[in-house]
Protein backbone atom coordinates (compact mmCIF):
# COMPACT_ATOMS: atom_id res chain seq x y z
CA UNK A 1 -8.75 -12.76 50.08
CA UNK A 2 -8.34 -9.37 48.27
CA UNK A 3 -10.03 -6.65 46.42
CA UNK A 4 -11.23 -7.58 42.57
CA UNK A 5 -9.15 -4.96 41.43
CA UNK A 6 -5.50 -3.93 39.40
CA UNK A 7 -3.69 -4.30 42.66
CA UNK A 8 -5.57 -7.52 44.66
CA UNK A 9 -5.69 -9.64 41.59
CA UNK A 10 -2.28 -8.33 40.36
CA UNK A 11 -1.25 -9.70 43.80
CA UNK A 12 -2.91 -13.03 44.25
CA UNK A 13 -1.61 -13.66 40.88
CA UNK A 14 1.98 -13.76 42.49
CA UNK A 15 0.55 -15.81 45.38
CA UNK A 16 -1.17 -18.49 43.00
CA UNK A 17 2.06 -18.70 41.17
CA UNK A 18 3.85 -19.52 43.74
CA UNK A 19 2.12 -22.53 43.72
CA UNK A 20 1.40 -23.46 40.39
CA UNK A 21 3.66 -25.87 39.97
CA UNK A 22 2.27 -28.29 43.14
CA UNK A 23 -1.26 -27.25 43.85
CA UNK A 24 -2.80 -23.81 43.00
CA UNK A 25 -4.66 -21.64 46.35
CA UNK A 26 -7.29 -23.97 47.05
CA UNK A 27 -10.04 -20.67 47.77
CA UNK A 28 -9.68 -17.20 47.31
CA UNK A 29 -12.40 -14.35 47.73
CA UNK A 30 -12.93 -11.26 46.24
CA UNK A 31 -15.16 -8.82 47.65
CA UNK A 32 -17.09 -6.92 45.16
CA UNK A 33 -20.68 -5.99 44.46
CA UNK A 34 -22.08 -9.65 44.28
CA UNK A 35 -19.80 -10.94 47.36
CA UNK A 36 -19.53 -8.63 50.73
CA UNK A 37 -17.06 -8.49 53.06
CA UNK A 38 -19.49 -9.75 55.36
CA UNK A 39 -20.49 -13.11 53.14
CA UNK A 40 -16.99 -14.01 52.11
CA UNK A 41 -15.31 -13.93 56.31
CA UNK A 42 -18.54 -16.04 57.27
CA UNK A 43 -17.45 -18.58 54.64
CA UNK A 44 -13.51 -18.51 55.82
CA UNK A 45 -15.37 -19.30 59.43
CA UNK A 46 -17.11 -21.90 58.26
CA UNK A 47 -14.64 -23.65 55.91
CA UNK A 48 -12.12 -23.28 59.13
CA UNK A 49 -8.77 -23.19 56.74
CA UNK A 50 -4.96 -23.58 58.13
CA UNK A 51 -4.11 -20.18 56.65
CA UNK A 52 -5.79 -17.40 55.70
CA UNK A 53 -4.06 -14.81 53.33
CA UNK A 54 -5.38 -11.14 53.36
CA UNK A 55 -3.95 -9.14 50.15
CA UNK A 56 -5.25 -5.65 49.62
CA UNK A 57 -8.13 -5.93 51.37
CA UNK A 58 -8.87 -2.75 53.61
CA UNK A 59 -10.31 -5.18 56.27
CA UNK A 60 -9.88 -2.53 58.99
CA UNK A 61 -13.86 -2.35 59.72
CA UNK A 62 -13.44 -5.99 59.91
CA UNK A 63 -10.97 -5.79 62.68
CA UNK A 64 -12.96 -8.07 65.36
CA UNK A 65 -13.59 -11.05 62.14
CA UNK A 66 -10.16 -10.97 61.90
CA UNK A 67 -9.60 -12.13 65.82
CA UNK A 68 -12.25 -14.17 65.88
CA UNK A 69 -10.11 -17.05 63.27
CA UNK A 70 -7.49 -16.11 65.35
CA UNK A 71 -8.86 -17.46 68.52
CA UNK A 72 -10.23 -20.24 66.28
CA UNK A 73 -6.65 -21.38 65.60
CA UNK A 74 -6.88 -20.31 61.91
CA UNK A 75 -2.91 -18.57 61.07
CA UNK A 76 -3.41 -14.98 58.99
CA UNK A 77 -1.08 -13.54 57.07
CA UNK A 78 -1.67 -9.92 56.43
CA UNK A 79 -0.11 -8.28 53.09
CA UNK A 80 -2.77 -5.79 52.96
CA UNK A 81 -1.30 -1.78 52.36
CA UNK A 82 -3.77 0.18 53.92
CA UNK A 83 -4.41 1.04 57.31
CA UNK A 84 -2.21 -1.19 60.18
CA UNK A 85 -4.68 -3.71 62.44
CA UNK A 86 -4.14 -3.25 66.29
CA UNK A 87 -4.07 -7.20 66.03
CA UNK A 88 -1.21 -8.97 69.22
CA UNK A 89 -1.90 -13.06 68.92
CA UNK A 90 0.64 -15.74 68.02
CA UNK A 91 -1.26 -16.53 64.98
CA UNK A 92 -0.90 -13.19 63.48
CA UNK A 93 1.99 -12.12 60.97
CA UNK A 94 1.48 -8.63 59.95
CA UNK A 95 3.81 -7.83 56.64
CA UNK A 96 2.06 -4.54 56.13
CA UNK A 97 4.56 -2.60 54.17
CA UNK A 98 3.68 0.56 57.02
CA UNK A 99 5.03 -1.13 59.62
CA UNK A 100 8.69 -0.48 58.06
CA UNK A 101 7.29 3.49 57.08
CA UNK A 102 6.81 2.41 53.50
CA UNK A 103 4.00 4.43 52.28
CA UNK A 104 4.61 3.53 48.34
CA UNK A 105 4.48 -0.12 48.35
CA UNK A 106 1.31 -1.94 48.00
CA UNK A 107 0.07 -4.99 48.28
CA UNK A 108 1.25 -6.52 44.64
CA UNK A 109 4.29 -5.13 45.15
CA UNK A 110 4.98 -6.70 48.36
CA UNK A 111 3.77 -9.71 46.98
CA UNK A 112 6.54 -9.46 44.28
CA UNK A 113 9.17 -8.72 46.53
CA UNK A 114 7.75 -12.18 48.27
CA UNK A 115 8.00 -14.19 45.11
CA UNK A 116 11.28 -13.07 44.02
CA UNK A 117 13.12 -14.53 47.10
CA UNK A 118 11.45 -17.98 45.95
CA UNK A 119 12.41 -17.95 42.69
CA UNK A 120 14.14 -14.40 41.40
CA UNK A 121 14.76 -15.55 37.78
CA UNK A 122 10.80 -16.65 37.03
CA UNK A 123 9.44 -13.90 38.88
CA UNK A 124 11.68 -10.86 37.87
CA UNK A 125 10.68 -12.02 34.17
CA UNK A 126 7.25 -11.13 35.26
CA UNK A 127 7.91 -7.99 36.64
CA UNK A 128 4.49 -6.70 34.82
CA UNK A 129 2.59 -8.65 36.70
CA UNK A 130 3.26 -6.49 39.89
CA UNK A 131 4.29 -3.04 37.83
CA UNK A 132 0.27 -3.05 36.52
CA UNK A 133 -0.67 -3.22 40.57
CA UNK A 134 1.97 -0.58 41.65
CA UNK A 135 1.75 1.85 39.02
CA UNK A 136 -2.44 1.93 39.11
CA UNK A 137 -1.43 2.70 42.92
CA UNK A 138 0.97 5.18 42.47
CA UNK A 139 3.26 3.40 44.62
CA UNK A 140 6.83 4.08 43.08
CA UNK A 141 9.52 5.28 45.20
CA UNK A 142 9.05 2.43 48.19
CA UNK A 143 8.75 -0.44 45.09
CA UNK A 144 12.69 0.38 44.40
CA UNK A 145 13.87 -2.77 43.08
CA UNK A 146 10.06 -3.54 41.08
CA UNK A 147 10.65 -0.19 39.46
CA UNK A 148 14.18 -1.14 38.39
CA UNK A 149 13.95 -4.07 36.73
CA UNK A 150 10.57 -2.63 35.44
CA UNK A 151 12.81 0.11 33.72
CA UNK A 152 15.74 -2.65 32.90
CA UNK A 153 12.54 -4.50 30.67
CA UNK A 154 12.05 -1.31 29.04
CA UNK A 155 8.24 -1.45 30.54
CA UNK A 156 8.76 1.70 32.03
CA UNK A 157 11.10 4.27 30.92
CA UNK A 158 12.87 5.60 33.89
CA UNK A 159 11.84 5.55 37.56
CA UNK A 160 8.96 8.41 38.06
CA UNK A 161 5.15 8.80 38.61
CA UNK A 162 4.92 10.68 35.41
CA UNK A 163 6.89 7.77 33.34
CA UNK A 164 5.09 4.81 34.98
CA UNK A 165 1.57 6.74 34.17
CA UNK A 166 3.17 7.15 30.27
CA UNK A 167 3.39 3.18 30.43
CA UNK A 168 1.10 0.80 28.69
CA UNK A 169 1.10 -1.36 32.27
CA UNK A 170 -1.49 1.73 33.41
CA UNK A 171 -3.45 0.64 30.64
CA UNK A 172 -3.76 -2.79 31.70
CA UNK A 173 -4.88 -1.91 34.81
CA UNK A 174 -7.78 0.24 33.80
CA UNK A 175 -8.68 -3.25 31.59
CA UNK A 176 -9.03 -5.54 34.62
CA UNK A 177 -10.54 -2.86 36.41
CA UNK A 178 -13.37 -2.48 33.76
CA UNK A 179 -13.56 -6.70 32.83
CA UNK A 180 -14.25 -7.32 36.56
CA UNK A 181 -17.28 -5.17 36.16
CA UNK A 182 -18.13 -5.88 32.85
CA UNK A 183 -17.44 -10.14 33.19
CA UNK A 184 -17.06 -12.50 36.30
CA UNK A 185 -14.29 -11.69 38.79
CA UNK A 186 -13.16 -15.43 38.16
CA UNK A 187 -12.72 -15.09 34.35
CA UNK A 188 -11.13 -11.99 34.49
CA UNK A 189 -8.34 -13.34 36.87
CA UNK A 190 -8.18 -16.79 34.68
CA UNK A 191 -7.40 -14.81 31.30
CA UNK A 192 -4.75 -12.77 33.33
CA UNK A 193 -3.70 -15.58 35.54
CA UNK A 194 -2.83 -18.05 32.00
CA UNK A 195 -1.07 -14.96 30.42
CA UNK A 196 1.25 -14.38 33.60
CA UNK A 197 1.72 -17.95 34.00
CA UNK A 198 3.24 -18.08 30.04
CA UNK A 199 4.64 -14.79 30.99
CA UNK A 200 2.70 -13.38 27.61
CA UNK A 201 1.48 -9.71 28.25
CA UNK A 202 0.69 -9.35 24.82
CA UNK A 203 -2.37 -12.04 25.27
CA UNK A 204 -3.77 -9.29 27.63
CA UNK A 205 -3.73 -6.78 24.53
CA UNK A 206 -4.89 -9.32 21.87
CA UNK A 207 -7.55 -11.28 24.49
CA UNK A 208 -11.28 -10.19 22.81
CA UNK A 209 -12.62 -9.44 26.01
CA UNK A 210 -10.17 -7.53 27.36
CA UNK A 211 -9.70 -5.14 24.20
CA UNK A 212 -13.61 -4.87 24.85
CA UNK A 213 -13.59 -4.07 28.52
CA UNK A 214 -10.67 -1.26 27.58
CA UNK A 215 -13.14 -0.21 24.94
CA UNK A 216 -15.88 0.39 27.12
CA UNK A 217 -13.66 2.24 29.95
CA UNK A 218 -12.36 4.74 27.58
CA UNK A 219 -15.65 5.92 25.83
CA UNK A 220 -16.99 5.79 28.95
CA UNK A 221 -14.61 7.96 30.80
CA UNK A 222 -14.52 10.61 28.07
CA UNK A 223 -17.70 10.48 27.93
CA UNK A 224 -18.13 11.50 31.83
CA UNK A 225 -15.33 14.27 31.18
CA UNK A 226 -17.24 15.93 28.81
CA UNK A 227 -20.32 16.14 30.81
CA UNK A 228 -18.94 17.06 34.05
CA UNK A 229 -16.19 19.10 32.80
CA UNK A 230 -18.01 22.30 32.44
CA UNK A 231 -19.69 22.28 35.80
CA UNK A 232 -16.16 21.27 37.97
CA UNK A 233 -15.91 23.40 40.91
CA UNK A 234 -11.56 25.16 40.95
CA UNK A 235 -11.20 26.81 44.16
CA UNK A 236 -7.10 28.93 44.85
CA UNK A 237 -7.11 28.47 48.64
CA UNK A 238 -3.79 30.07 50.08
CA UNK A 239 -1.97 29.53 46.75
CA UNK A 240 -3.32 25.64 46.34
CA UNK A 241 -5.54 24.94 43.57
CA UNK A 242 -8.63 22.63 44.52
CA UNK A 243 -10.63 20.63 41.40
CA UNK A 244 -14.13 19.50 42.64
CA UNK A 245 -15.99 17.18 40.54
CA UNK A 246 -19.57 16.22 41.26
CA UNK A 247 -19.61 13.01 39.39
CA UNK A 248 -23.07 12.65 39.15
CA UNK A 249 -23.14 8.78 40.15
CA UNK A 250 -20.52 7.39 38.15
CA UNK A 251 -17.79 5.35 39.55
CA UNK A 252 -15.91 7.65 42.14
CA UNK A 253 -11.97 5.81 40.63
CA UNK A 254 -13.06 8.62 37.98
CA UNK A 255 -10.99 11.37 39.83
CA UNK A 256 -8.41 9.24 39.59
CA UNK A 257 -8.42 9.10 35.80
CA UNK A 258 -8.70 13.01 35.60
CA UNK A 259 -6.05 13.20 37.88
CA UNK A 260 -3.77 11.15 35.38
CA UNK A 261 -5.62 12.90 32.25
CA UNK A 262 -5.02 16.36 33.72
CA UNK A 263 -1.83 15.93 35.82
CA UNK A 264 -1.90 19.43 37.32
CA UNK A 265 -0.40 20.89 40.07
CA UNK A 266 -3.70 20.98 42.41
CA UNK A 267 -5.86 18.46 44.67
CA UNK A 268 -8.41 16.76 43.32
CA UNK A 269 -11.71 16.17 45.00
CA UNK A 270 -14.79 14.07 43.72
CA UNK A 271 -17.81 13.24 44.92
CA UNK A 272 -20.68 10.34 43.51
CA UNK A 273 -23.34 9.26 45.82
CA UNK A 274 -21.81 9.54 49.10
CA UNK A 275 -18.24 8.51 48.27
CA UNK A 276 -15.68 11.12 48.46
CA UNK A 277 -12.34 10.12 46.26
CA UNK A 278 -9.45 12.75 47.43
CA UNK A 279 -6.23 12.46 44.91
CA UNK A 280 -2.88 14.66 44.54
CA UNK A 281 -0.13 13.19 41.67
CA UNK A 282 1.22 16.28 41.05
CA UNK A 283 1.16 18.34 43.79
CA UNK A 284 3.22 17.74 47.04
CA UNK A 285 0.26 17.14 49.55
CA UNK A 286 -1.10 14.72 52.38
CA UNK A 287 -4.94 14.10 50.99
CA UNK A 288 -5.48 12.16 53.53
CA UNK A 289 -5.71 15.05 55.95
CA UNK A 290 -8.95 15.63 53.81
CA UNK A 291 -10.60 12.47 53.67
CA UNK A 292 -9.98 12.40 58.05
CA UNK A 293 -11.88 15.39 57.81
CA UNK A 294 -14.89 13.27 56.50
CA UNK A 295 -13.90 10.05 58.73
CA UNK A 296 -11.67 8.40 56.09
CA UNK A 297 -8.57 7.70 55.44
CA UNK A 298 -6.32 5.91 52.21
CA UNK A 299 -3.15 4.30 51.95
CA UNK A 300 -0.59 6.91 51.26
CA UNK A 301 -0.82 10.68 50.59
CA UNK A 302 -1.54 11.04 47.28
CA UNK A 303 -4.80 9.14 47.72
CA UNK A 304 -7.63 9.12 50.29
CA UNK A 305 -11.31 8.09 50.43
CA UNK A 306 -14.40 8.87 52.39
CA UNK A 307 -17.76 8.44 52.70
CA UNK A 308 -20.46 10.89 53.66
CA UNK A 309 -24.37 12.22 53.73
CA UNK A 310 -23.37 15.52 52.98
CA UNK A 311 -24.34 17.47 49.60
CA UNK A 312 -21.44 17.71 46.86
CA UNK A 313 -21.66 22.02 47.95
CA UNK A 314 -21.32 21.26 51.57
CA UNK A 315 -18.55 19.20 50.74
CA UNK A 316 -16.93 21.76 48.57
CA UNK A 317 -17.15 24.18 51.59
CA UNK A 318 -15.85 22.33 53.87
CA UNK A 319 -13.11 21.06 52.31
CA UNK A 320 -12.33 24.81 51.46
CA UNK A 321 -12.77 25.69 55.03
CA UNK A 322 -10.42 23.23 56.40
CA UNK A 323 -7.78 24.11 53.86
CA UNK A 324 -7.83 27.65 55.23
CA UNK A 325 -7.46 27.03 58.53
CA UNK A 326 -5.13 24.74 57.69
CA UNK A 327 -3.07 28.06 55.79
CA UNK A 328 -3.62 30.19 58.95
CA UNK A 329 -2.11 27.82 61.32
CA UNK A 330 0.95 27.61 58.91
CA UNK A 331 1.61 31.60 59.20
CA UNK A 332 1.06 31.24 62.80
CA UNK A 333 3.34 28.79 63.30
CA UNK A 334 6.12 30.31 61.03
CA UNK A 335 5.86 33.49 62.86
CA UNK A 336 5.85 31.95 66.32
């Protein structure tokens, strides 16, 4: 099970690989808007499996689910990269890259690291595969040896946030991200899974429907840009610059891409109906501090997520407010 994204498919493509030379994952789910959380753990119950696999999933609301196959005698594996499960039971192996303090691994990346002790020659040639998860995660310093050979195969340049988000690998993952939403999760993983299997990443640039869902993202993001440009909110709060974007609806990953686009020294904040998106590339701070302020949380500091019933104003305030207080404690602190 994992997230229809750059970083669950990215990873279950490692997984099915794995096995593609004796039998290929016999099931695998992908929440999204046509399949809840909800649906897909009531049909793990039901088909009763030997092993369940959970990779990038953010299954923390799902916490009680998860010990109910345990008790069932169902074994889960949890790759996941997001917040750690208070989960004790024989059944349960926990590989959650936090548990060893690595904040900038995820879950493709892990699953990489996985592979490569299986086979190192096959899956170090397909490097890409995991670079496309990691790098559309910003997880860089903690993915070491992905990073390396990632440089050694000239995919990235050298080993940075700024170099990995110059690669075309970024690109990539903005295309699955848009085909998954624009075609069925399952035929966006089969056109990647055939072109990582042939270890081809140039069928992912020449594939029709790919170049089409890439299409679509871009004139739809600078589209977006222009509109909501104008009327972003920049706050200087005790020498930190704050971006607000009221995003009006569209897809809240947007603050991500004007994150990337702008790559400024500030924290980024954006807001589209009731999901808060909290993002810092460039600018040495915890964002996750925000997004607790709104009950949230993410997987490392230079991304966090909330949601909330508050107006895109209020939110502005508050966020403004808390960063103050945050400043006052410092000088309080330093002065003893």
């Amino acid at each position: 099970m994992s997230h229809a994204d750059h970083d669950g498919l990215t990873g279950s493509c490692l997984i099915d690989l794995i096995y593609s030379n004796t039998k290929p994952l016999l099931k695998k789910f992908h929440p999204s808007r046509t399949q809840s959380y909800f649906s897909i753990l009531n049909k793990v119950f039901l088909l009763s499996p030997k092993y369940l696999l959970i990779i990038d999933a953010l299954i923390r609301s799902y916490q009680k689910f998860i010990e109910k196959f345990l008790k069932k005698g169902i074994k889960v594996i949890n790759l996941d990269h997001h917040d750690l499960l208070s989960i004790k039971h024989e059944n349960y192996l926990d590989i959650n890259p936090h548990n060893w303090n690595f904040e900038f691994m995820n879950s493709s990346g892990l699953c990489w690291l996985i592979a490569k002790e299986i086979d190192e020659k096959y899956f170090k040639e397909r490097c890409w595969i995991a670079g496309i998860g990691a790098i559309q995660d910003y997880c860089i310093e903690d993915n070491k040896e992905l990073m390396e050979e990632l440089v050694r195969r000239e995919y990235i340049k050298k080993i940075s946030l700024e170099s990995a988000l110059d690669s075309e690998l970024l690109k990539h993952a903005k295309t699955i991200d848009s085909a998954v939403n624009l075609f069925s999760v399952n035929e966006t993983y089969q056109i990647f899974f055939q072109a990582a299997r042939e270890n081809d990443i140039k069928k992912l640039q020449t594939n029709e429907k790919f170049v089409k869902a890439f299409e679509i993202y871009k004139n739809k993001l600078n589209e977006v840009y222009r509109q909501i440009d104008e009327s972003k909110k920049i706050n200087e709060i005790g020498g930190i610059k704050v971006k607000f974007y009221d995003l009006k609806g569209n897809d809240i990953s947007m603050i991500s891409d004007f994150c990337e686009m702008e790559r400024e020294k500030a924290i980024y904040v954006g807001y589209s109906n009731g999901l808060l998106g909290f993002r810092s590339l460039f600018y040495d701070y915890d964002v996750r501090k925000l997004a607790k302020v709104f009950g949230g949380g993410g997987p490392h500091r230079r991304v966090g997520g909330a949601k909330t019933s508050k107006l895109f104003n209020e939110i502005v305030k508050e966020v403004s407010n808390y960063l103050r207080r945050e400043k006052s404690q410092r000088m309080l602190d330093e002065f003893g």
